[in-house]
C-alpha atoms as a PDB file:
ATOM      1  CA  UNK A   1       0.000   0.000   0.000  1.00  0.00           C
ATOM      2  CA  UNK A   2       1.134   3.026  -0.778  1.00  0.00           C
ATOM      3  CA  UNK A   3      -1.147   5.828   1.141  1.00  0.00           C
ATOM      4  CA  UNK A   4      -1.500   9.385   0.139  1.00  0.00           C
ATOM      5  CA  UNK A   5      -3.676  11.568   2.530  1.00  0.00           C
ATOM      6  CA  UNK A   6      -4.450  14.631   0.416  1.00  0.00           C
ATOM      7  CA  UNK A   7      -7.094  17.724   1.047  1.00  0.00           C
ATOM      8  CA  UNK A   8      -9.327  17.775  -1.777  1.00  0.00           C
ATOM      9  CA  UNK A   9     -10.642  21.636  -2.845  1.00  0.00           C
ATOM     10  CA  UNK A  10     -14.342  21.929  -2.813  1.00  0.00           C
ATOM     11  CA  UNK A  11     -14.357  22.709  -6.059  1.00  0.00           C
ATOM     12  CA  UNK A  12     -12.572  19.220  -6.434  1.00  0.00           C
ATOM     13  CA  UNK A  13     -14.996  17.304  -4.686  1.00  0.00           C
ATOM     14  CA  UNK A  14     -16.178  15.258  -8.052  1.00  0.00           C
ATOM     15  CA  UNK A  15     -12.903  12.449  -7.016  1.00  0.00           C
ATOM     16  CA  UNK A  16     -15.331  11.924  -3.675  1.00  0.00           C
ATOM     17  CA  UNK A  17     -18.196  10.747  -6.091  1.00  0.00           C
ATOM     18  CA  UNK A  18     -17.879   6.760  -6.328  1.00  0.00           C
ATOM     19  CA  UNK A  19     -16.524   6.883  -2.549  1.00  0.00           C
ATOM     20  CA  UNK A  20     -19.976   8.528  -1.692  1.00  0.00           C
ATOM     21  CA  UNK A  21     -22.399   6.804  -3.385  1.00  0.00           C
ATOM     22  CA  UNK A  22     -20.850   3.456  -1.735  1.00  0.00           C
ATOM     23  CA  UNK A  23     -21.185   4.994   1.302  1.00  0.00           C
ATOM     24  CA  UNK A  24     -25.292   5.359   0.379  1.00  0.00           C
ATOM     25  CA  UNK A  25     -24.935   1.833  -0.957  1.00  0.00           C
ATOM     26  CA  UNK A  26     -23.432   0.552   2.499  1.00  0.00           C
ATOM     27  CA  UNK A  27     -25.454   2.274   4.750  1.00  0.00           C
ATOM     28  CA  UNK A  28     -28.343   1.195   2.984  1.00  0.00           C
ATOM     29  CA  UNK A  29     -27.293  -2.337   3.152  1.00  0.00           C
ATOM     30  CA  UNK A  30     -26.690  -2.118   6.861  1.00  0.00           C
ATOM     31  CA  UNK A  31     -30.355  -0.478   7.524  1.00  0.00           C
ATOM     32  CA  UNK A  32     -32.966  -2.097   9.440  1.00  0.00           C
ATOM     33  CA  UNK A  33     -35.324   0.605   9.292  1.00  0.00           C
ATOM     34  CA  UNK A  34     -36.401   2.602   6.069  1.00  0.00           C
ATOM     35  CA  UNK A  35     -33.488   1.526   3.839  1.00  0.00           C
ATOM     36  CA  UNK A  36     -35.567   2.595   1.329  1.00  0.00           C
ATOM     37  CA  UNK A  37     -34.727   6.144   2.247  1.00  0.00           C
ATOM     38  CA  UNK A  38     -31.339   5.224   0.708  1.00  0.00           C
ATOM     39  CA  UNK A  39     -32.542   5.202  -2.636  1.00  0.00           C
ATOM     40  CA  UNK A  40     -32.407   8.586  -3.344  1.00  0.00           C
ATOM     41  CA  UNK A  41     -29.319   9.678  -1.487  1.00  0.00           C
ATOM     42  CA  UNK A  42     -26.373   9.958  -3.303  1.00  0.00           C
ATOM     43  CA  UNK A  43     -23.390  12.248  -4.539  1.00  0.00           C
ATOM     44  CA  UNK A  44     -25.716  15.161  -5.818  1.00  0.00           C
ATOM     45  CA  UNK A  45     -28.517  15.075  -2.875  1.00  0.00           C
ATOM     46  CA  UNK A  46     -26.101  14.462   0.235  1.00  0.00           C
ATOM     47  CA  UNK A  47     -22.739  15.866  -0.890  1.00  0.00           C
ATOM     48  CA  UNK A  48     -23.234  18.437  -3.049  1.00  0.00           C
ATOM     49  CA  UNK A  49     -25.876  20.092  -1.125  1.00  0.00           C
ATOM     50  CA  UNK A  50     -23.893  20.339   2.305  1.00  0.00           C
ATOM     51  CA  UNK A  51     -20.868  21.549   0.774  1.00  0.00           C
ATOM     52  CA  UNK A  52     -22.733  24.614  -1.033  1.00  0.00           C
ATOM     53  CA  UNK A  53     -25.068  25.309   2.503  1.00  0.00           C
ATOM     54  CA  UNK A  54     -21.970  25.138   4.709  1.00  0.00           C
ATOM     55  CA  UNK A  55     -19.780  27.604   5.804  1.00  0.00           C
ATOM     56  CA  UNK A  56     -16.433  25.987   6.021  1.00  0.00           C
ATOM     57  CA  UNK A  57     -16.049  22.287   4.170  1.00  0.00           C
ATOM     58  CA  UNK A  58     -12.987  20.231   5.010  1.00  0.00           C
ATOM     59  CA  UNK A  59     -12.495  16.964   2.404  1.00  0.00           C
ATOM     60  CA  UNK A  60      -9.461  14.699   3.107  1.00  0.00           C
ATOM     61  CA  UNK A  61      -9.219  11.496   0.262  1.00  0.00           C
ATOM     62  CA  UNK A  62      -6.845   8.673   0.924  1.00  0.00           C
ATOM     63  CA  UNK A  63      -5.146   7.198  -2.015  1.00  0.00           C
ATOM     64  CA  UNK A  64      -3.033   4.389  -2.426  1.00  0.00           C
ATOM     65  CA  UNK A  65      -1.650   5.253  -5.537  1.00  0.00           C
ATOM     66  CA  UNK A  66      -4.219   6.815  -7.675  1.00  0.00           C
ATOM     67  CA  UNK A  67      -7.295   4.853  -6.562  1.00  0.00           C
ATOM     68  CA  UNK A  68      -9.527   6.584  -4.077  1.00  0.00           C
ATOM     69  CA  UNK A  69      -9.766   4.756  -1.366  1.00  0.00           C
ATOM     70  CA  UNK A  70     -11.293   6.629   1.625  1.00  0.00           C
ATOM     71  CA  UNK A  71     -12.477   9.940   2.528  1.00  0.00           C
ATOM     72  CA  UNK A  72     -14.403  12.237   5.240  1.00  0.00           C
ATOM     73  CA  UNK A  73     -15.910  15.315   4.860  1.00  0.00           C
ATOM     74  CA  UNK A  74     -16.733  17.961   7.581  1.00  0.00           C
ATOM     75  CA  UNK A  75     -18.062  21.143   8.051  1.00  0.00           C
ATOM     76  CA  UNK A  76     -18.790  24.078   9.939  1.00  0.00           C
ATOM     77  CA  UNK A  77     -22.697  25.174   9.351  1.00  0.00           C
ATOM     78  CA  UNK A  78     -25.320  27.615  11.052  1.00  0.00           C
ATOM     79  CA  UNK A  79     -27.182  25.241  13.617  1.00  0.00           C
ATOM     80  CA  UNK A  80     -30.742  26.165  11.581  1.00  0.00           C
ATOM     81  CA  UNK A  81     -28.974  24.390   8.134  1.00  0.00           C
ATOM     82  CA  UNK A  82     -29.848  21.017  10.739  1.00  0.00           C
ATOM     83  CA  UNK A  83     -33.781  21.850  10.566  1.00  0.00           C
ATOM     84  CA  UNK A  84     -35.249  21.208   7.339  1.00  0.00           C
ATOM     85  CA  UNK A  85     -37.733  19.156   5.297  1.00  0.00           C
ATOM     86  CA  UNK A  86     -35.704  15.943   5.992  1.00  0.00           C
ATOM     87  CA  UNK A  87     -35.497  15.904  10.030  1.00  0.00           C
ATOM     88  CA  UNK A  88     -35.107  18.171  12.645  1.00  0.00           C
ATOM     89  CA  UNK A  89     -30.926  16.684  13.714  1.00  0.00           C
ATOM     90  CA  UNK A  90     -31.458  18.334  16.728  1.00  0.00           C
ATOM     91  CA  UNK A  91     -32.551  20.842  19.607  1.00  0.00           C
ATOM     92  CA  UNK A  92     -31.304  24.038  18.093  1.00  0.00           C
ATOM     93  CA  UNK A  93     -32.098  25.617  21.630  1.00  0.00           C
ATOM     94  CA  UNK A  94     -29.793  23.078  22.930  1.00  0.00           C
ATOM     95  CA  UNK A  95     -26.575  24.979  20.730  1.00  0.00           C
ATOM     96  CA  UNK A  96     -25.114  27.845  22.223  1.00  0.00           C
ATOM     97  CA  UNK A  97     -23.506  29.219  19.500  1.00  0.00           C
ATOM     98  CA  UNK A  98     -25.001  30.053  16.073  1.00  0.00           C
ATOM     99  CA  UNK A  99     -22.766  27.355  14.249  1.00  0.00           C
ATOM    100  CA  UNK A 100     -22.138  23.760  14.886  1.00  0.00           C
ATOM    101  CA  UNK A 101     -18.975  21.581  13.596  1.00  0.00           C
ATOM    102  CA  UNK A 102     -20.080  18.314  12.081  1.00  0.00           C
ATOM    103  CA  UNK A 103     -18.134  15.136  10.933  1.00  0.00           C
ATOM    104  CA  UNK A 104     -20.575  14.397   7.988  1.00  0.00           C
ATOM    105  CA  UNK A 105     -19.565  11.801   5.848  1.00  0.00           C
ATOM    106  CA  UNK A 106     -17.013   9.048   6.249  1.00  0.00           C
ATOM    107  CA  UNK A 107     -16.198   6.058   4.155  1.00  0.00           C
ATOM    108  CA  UNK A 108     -13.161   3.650   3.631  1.00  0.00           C
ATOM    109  CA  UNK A 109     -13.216   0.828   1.022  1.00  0.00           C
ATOM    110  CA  UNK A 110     -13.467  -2.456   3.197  1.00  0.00           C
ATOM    111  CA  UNK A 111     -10.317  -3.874   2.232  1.00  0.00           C
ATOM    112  CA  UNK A 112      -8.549  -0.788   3.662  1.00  0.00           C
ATOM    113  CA  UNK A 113      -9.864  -1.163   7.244  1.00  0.00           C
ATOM    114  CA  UNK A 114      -8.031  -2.054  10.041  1.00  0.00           C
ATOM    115  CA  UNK A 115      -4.673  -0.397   9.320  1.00  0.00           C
ATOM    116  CA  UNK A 116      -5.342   3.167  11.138  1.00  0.00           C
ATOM    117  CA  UNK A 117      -6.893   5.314   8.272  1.00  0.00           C
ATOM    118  CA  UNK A 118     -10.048   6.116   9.882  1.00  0.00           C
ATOM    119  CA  UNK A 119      -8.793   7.174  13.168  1.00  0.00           C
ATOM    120  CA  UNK A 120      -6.051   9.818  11.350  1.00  0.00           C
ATOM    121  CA  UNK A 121      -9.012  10.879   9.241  1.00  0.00           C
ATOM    122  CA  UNK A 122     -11.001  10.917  12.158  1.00  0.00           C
ATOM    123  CA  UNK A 123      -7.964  13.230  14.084  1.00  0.00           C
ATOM    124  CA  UNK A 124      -7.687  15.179  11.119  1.00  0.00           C
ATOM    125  CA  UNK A 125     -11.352  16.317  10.841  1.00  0.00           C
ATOM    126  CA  UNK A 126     -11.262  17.048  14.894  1.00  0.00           C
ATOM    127  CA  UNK A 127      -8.179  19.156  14.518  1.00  0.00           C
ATOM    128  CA  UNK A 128      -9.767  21.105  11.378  1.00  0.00           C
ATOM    129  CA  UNK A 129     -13.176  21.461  13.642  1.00  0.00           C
ATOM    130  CA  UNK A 130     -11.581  22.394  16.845  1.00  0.00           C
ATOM    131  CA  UNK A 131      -9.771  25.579  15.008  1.00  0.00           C
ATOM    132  CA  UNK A 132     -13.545  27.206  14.844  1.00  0.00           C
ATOM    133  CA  UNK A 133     -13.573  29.564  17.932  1.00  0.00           C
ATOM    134  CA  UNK A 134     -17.327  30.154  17.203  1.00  0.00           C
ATOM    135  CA  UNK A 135     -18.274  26.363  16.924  1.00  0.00           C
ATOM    136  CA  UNK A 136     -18.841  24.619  20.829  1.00  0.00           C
ATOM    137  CA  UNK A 137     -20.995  21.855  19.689  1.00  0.00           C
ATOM    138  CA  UNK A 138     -19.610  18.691  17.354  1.00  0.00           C
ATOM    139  CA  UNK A 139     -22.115  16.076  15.385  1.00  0.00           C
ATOM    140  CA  UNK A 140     -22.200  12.690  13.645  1.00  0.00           C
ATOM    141  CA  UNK A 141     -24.936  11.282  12.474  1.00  0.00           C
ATOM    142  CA  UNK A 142     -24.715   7.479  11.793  1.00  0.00           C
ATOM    143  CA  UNK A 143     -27.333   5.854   9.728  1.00  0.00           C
ATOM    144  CA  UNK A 144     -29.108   2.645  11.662  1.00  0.00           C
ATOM    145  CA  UNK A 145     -27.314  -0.510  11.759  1.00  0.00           C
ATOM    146  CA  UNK A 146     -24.003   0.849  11.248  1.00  0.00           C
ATOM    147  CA  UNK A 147     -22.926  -0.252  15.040  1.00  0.00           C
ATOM    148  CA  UNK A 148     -19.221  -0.535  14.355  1.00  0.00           C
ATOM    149  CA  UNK A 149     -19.580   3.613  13.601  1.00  0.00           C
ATOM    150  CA  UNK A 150     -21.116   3.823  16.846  1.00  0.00           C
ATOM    151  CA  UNK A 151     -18.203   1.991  18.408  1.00  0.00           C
ATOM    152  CA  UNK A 152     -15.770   3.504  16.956  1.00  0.00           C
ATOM    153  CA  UNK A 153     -17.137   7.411  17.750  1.00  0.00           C
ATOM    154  CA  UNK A 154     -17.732   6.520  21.347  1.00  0.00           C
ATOM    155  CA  UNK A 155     -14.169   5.279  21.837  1.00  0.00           C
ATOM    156  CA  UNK A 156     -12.897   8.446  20.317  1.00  0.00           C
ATOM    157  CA  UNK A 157     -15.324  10.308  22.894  1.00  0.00           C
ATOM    158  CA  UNK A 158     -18.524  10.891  21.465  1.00  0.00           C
ATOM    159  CA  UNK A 159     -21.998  10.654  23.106  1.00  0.00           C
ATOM    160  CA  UNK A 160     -25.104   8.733  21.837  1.00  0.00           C
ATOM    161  CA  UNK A 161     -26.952  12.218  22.358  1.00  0.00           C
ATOM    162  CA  UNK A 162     -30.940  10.781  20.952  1.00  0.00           C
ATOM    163  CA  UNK A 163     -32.252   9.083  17.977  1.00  0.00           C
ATOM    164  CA  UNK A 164     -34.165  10.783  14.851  1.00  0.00           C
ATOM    165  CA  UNK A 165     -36.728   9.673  12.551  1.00  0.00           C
ATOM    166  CA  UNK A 166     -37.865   6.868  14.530  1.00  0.00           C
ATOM    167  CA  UNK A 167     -34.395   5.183  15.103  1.00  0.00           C
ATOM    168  CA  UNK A 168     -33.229   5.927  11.351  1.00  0.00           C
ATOM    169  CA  UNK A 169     -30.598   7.974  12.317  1.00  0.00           C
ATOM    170  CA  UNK A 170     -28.347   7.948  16.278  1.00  0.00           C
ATOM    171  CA  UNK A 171     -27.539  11.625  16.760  1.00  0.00           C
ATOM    172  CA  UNK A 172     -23.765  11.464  19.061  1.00  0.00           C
ATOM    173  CA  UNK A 173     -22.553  15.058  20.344  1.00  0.00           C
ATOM    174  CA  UNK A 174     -19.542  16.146  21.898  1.00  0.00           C
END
């Protein structure tokens, strides 16, 4: 293996594409509830959209050689960006500040787990969050049935804070 950790430009973000629509693909395969919903989340409804409502975006792709083989993308967003026709994410009341610092999407190819990537990606995104003096409260949002993302955020210190859309989606905070 030959691993390149790289920040990708927003305006670069079309290398992400295949990563994120197997991301849709896996979550929806590890659904119990509503993985129907997964049909019509992809690249252009989940991806696209966040990066042009956020603030701040922060992409880092993994590469082992040319292929893409991992990626997370975070941002920095006004709290009201979390209350919208989908799902209210949560209790805007409950945010001090006006903008909240979200690890949004994360995905590694299978064969490329185990071997550290996702906990430097997951350290990188932190570090990039935690530079936001204006941003107190952090979010993930992991899809139902994904429990080895649940595992993995609460040993790196986040919270199962509630659940949304009837159990569809476990809301941690730090």
């Amino acid at each position: 293996m030959d691993l390149k950790y790289e920040i990708i430009q927003h305006e670069e973000i079309e290398q992400c594409r295949d990563l994120c629509n197997e991301l849709m693909t896996f979550q929806k395969s590890k659904a119990n509830l509503s993985p129907e919903l997964f049909d019509n989340m992809n690249f252009d409804t989940r991806m696209v959209p966040s990066i042009k409502n956020a603030l701040h975006n922060f992409i880092v792709g993994v590469k082992d050689g040319e292929k893409m083989v991992a990626y997370v993308y975070s941002n920095i967003s006004p709290k009201e960006t979390y209350s919208n026709d989908f799902a209210t994410f949560f209790d805007l009341s409950s945010v001090s500040k006006k903008n909240v610092g979200c690890l949004s999407q994360f995905f590694i190819k299978e064969e490329y787990r185990q071997y550290g990537i996702g906990s430097k990606l997951f350290n990188m995104s932190m570090d990039w969050l935690k530079q936001f003096d204006d941003v107190e409260d952090y979010f993930i949002f992991v899809s139902n049935g994904n429990d080895n993302a649940l595992e993995f955020y609460n040993r790196k210190g986040f919270s199962v804070s509630h659940m949304i859309l009837d159990g569809f989606i476990t809301v941690l905070r730090k």
